[in-house]
C-alpha atoms as a PDB file:
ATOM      1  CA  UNK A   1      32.292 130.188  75.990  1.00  0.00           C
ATOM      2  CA  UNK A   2      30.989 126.754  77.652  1.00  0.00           C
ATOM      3  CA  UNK A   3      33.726 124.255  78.579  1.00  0.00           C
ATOM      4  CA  UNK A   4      32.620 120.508  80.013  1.00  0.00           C
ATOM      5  CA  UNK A   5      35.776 120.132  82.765  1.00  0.00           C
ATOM      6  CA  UNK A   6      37.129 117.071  80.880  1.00  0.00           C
ATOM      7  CA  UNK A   7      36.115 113.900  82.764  1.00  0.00           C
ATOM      8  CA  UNK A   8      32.897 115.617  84.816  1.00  0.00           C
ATOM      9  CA  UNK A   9      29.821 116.430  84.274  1.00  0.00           C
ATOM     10  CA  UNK A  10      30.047 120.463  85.100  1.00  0.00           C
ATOM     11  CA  UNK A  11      30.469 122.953  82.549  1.00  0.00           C
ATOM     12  CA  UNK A  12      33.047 126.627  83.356  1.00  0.00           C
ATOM     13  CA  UNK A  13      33.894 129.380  81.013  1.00  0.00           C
ATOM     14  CA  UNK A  14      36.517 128.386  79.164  1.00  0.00           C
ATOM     15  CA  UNK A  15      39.038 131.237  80.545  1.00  0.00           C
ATOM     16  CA  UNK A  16      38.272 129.398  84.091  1.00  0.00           C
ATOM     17  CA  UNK A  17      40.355 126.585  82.847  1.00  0.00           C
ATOM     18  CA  UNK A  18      43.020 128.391  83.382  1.00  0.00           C
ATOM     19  CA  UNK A  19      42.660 128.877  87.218  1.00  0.00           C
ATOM     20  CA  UNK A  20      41.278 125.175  87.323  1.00  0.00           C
ATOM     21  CA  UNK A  21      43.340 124.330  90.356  1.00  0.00           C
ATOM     22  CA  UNK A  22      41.748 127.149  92.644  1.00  0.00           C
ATOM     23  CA  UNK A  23      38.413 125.837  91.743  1.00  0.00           C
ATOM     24  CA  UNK A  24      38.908 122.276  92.699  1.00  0.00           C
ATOM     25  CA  UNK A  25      40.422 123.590  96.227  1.00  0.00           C
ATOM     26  CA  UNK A  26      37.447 125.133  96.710  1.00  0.00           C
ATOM     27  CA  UNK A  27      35.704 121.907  96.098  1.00  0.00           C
ATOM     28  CA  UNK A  28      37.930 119.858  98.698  1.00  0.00           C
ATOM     29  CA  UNK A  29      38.096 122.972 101.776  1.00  0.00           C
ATOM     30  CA  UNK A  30      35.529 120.991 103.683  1.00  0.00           C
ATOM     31  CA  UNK A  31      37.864 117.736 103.405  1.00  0.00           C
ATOM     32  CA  UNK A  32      37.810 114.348 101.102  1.00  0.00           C
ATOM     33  CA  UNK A  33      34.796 113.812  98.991  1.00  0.00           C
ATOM     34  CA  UNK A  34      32.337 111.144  99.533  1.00  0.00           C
ATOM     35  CA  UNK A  35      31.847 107.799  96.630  1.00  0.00           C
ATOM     36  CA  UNK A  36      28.414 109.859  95.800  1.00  0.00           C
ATOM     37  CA  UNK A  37      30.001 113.223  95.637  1.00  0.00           C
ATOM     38  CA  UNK A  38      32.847 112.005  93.406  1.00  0.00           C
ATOM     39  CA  UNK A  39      30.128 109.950  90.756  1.00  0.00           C
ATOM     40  CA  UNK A  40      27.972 113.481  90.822  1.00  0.00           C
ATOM     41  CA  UNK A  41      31.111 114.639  89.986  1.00  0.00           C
ATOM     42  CA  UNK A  42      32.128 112.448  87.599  1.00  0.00           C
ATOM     43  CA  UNK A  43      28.883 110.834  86.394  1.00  0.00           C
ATOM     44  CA  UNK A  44      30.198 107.312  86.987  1.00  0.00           C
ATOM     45  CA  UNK A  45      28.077 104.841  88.583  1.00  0.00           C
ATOM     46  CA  UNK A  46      29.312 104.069  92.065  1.00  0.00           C
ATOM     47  CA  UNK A  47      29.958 100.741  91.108  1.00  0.00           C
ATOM     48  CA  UNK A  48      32.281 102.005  88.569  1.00  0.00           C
ATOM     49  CA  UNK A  49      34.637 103.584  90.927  1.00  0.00           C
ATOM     50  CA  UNK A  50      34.721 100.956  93.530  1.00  0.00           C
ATOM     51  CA  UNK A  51      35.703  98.629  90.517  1.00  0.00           C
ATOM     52  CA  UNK A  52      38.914 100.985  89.840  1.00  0.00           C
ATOM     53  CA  UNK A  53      39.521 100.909  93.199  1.00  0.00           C
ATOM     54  CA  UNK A  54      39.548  96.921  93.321  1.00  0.00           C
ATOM     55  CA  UNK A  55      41.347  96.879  89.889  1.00  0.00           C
ATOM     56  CA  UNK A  56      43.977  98.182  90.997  1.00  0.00           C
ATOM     57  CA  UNK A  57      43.470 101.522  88.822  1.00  0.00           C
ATOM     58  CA  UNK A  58      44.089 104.160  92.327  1.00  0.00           C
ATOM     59  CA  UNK A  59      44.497 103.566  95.706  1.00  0.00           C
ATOM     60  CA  UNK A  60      41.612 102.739  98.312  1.00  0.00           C
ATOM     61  CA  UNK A  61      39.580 105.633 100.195  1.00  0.00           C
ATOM     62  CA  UNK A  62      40.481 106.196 103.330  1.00  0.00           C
ATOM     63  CA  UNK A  63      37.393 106.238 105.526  1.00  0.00           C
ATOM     64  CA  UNK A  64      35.215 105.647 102.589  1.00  0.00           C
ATOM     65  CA  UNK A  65      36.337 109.259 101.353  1.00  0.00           C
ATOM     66  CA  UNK A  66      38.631 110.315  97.669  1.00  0.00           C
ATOM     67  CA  UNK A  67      41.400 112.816  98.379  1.00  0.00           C
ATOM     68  CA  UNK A  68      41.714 115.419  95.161  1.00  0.00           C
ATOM     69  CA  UNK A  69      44.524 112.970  94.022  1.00  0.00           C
ATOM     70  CA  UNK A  70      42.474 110.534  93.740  1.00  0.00           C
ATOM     71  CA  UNK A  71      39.937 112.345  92.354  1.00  0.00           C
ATOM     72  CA  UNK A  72      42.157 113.653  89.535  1.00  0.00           C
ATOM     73  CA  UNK A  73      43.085 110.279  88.693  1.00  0.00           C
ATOM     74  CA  UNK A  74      39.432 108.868  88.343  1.00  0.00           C
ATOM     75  CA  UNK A  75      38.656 112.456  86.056  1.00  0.00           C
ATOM     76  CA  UNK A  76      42.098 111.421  83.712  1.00  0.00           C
ATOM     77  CA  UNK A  77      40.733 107.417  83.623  1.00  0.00           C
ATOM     78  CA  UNK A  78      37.181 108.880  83.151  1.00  0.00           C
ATOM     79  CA  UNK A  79      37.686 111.115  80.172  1.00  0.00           C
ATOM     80  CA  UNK A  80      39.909 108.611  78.157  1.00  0.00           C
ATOM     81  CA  UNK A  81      37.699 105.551  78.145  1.00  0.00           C
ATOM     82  CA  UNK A  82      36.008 107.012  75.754  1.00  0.00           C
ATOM     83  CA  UNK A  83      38.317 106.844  73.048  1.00  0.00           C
ATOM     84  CA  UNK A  84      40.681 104.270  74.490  1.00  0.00           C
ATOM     85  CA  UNK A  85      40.398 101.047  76.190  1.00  0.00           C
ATOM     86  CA  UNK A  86      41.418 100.768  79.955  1.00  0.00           C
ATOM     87  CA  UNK A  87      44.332  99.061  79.237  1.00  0.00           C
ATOM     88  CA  UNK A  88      46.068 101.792  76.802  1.00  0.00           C
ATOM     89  CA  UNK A  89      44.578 104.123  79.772  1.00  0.00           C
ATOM     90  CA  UNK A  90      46.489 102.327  82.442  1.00  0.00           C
ATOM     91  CA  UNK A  91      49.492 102.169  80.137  1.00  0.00           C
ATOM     92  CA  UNK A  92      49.980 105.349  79.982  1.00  0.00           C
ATOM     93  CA  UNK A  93      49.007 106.003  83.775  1.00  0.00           C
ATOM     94  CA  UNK A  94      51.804 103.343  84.811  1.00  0.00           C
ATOM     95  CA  UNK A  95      54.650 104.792  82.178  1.00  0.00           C
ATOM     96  CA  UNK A  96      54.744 107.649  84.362  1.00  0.00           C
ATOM     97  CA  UNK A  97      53.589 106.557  87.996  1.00  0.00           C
ATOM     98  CA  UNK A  98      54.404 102.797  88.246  1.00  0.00           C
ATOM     99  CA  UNK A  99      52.111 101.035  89.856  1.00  0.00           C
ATOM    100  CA  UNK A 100      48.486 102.767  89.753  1.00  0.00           C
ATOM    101  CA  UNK A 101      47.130 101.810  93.359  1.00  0.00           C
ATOM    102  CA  UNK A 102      50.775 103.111  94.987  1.00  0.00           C
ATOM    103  CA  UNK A 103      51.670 106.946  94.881  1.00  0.00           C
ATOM    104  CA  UNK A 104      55.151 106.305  96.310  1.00  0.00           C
ATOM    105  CA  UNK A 105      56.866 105.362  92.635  1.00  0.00           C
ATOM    106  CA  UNK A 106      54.669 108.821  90.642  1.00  0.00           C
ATOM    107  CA  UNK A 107      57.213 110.942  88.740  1.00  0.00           C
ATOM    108  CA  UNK A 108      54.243 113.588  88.542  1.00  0.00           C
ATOM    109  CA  UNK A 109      50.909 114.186  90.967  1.00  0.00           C
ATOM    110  CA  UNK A 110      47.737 113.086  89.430  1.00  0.00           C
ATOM    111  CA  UNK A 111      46.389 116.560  90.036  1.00  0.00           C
ATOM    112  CA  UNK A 112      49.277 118.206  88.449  1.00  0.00           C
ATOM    113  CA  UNK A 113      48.687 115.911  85.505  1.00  0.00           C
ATOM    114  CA  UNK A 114      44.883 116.791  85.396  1.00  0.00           C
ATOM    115  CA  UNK A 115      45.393 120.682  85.764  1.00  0.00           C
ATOM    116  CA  UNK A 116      47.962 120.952  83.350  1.00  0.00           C
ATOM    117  CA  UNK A 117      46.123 119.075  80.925  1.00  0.00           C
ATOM    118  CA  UNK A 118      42.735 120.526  81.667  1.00  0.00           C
ATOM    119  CA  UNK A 119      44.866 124.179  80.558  1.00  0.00           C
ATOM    120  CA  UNK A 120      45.829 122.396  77.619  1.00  0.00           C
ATOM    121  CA  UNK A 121      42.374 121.055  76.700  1.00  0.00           C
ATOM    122  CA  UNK A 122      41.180 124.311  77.216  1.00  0.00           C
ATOM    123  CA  UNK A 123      43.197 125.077  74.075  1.00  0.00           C
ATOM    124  CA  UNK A 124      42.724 122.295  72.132  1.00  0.00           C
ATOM    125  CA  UNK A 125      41.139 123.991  69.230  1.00  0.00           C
ATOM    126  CA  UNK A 126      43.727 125.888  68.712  1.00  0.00           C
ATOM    127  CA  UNK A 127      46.236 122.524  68.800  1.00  0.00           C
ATOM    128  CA  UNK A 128      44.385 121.100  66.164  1.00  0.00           C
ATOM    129  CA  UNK A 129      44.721 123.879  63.668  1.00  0.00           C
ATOM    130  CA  UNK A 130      48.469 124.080  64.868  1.00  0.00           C
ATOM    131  CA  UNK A 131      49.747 121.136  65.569  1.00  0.00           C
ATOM    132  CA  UNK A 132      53.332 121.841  65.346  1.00  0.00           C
ATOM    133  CA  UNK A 133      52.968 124.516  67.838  1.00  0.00           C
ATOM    134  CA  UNK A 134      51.780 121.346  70.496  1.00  0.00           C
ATOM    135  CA  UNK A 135      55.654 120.616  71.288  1.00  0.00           C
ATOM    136  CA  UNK A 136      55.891 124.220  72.122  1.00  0.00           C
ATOM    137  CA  UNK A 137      52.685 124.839  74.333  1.00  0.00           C
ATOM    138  CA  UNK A 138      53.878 121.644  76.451  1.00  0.00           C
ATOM    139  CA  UNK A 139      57.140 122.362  77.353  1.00  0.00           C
ATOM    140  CA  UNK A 140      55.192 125.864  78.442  1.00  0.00           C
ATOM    141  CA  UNK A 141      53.176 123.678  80.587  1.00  0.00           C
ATOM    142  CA  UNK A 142      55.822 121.446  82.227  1.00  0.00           C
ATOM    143  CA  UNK A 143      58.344 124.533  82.542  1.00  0.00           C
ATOM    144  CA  UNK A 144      58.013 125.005  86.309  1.00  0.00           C
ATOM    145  CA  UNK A 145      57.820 121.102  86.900  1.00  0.00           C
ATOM    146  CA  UNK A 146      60.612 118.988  88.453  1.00  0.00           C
ATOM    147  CA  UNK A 147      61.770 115.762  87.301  1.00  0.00           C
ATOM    148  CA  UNK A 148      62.090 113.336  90.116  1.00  0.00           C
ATOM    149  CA  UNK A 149      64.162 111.199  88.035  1.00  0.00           C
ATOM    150  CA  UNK A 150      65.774 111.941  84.721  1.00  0.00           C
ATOM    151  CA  UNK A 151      63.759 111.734  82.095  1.00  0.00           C
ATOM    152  CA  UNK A 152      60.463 112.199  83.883  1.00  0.00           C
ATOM    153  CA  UNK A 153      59.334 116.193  82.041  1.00  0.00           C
ATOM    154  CA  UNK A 154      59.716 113.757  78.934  1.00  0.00           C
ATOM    155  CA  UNK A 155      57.616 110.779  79.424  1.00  0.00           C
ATOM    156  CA  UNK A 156      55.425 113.495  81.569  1.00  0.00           C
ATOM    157  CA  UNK A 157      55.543 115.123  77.593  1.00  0.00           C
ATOM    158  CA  UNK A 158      54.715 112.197  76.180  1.00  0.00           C
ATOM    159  CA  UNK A 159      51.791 111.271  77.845  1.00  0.00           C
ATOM    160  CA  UNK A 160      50.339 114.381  78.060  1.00  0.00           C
ATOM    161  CA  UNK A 161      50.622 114.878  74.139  1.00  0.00           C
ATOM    162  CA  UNK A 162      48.614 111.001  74.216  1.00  0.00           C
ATOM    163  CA  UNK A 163      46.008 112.292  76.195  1.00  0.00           C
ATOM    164  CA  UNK A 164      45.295 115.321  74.189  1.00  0.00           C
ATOM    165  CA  UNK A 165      45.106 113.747  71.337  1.00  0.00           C
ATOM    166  CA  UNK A 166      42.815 110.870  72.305  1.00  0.00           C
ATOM    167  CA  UNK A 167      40.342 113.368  73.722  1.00  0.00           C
ATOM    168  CA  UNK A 168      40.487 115.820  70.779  1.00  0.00           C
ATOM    169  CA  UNK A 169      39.568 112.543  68.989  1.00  0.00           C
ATOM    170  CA  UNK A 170      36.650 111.948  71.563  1.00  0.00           C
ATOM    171  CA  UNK A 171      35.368 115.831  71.147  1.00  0.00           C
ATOM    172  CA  UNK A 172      35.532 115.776  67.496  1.00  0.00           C
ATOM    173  CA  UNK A 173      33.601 112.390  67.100  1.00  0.00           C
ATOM    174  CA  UNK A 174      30.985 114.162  69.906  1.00  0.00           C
ATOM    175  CA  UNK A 175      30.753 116.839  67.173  1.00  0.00           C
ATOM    176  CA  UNK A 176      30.538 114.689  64.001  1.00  0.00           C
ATOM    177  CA  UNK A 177      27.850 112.616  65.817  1.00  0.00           C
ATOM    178  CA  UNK A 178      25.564 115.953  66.656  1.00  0.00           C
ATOM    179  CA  UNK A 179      26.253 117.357  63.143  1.00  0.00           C
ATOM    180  CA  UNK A 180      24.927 113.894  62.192  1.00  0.00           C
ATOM    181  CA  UNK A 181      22.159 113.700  63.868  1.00  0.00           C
ATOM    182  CA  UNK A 182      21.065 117.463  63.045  1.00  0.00           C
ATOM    183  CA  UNK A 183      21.360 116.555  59.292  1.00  0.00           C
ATOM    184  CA  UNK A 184      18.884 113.407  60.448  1.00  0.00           C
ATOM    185  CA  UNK A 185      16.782 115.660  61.547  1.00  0.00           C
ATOM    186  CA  UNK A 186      16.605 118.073  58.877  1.00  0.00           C
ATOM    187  CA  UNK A 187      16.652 115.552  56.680  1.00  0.00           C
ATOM    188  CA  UNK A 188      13.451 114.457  58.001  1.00  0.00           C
ATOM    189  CA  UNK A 189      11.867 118.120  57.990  1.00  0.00           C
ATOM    190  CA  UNK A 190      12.029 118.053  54.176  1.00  0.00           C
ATOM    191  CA  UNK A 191      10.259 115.571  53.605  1.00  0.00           C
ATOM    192  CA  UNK A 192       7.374 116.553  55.859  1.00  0.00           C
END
């Protein structure tokens, strides 16, 4: 089955979530990524990006070129705004690593954040119908992670169970809006 890598524009097989890690080393052996390879990526204007970057939102290129962390924390901006606005985003972004444009103050990588979550989305289906079991599946997720400071797995926890939930939200509105516009369209069958 299908799944859209949350916050690109590239579709795997679901069960490649799972190994989601491998397949974005594969993307970065040749070295950093390029503004235009990271909006192909991402479907972002250009523009967009270099506006995070001047925001504030991650740290600047170096020689015009996004390492995978940055990367990973353009995908985690890019498949919240959606559903929430880019100050909630940044929020949550800055609860667990400070200040967004400096990685020396992150309690976890922004590509450990994005894999672990892009495992979890994966899943998400089965998180709706079992919500309780959410608490469960993330401390599965964040077992082999290390707090740098006490407290850290939990507000790691706690965003993570934010972000799932605002883009279950976002998937489930996608879905309401096709069913929508299907019944449109049948609707306007009938009466043909």
């Amino acid at each position: 089955m299908e799944f859209l890598i949350p916050g690109t524009v590239h579709a795997i097989d679901r069960a490649e979530a799972e190994r989601i890690s491998n397949i974005f080393q594969s993307v970065f052996l040749t070295g950093d990524l390029a503004l235009r390879q990271v909006a192909d990526l991402t479907g972002l204007e250009p523009y967009a990006i270099q506006n995070w970057v001047k925001r504030g939102f991650l740290s600047p290129p170096q020689h015009k070129r996004y390492n995978m962390n940055q990367v990973c924390r353009i995908l985690n901006i890019n498949m919240l705004r959606s559903v929430l606005p880019m100050e909630t985003i940044c929020s949550l972004l800055g609860y667990i690593n400070g200040h967004l444009d400096d990685t020396s103050d992150d309690v976890i990588r922004d590509t450990d954040l994005y894999f672990i979550f892009v495992r979890l989305a994966a899943n998400v289906g089965k998180v709706v119908q079992h919500p309780d079991e959410l608490e469960v599946w993330l401390t599965g997720a964040l077992a082999d992670y290390e707090e740098p400071i006490p407290g850290a797995k939990e507000r790691v926890k706690q965003v993570l169970k934010i972000m799932l939930t605002a883009w279950a939200a976002a998937q489930l509105q996608r879905h309401a809006e096709n069913m929508a516009q299907q019944l449109s369209m049948k609707k306007e069958n009938d009466y043909e």
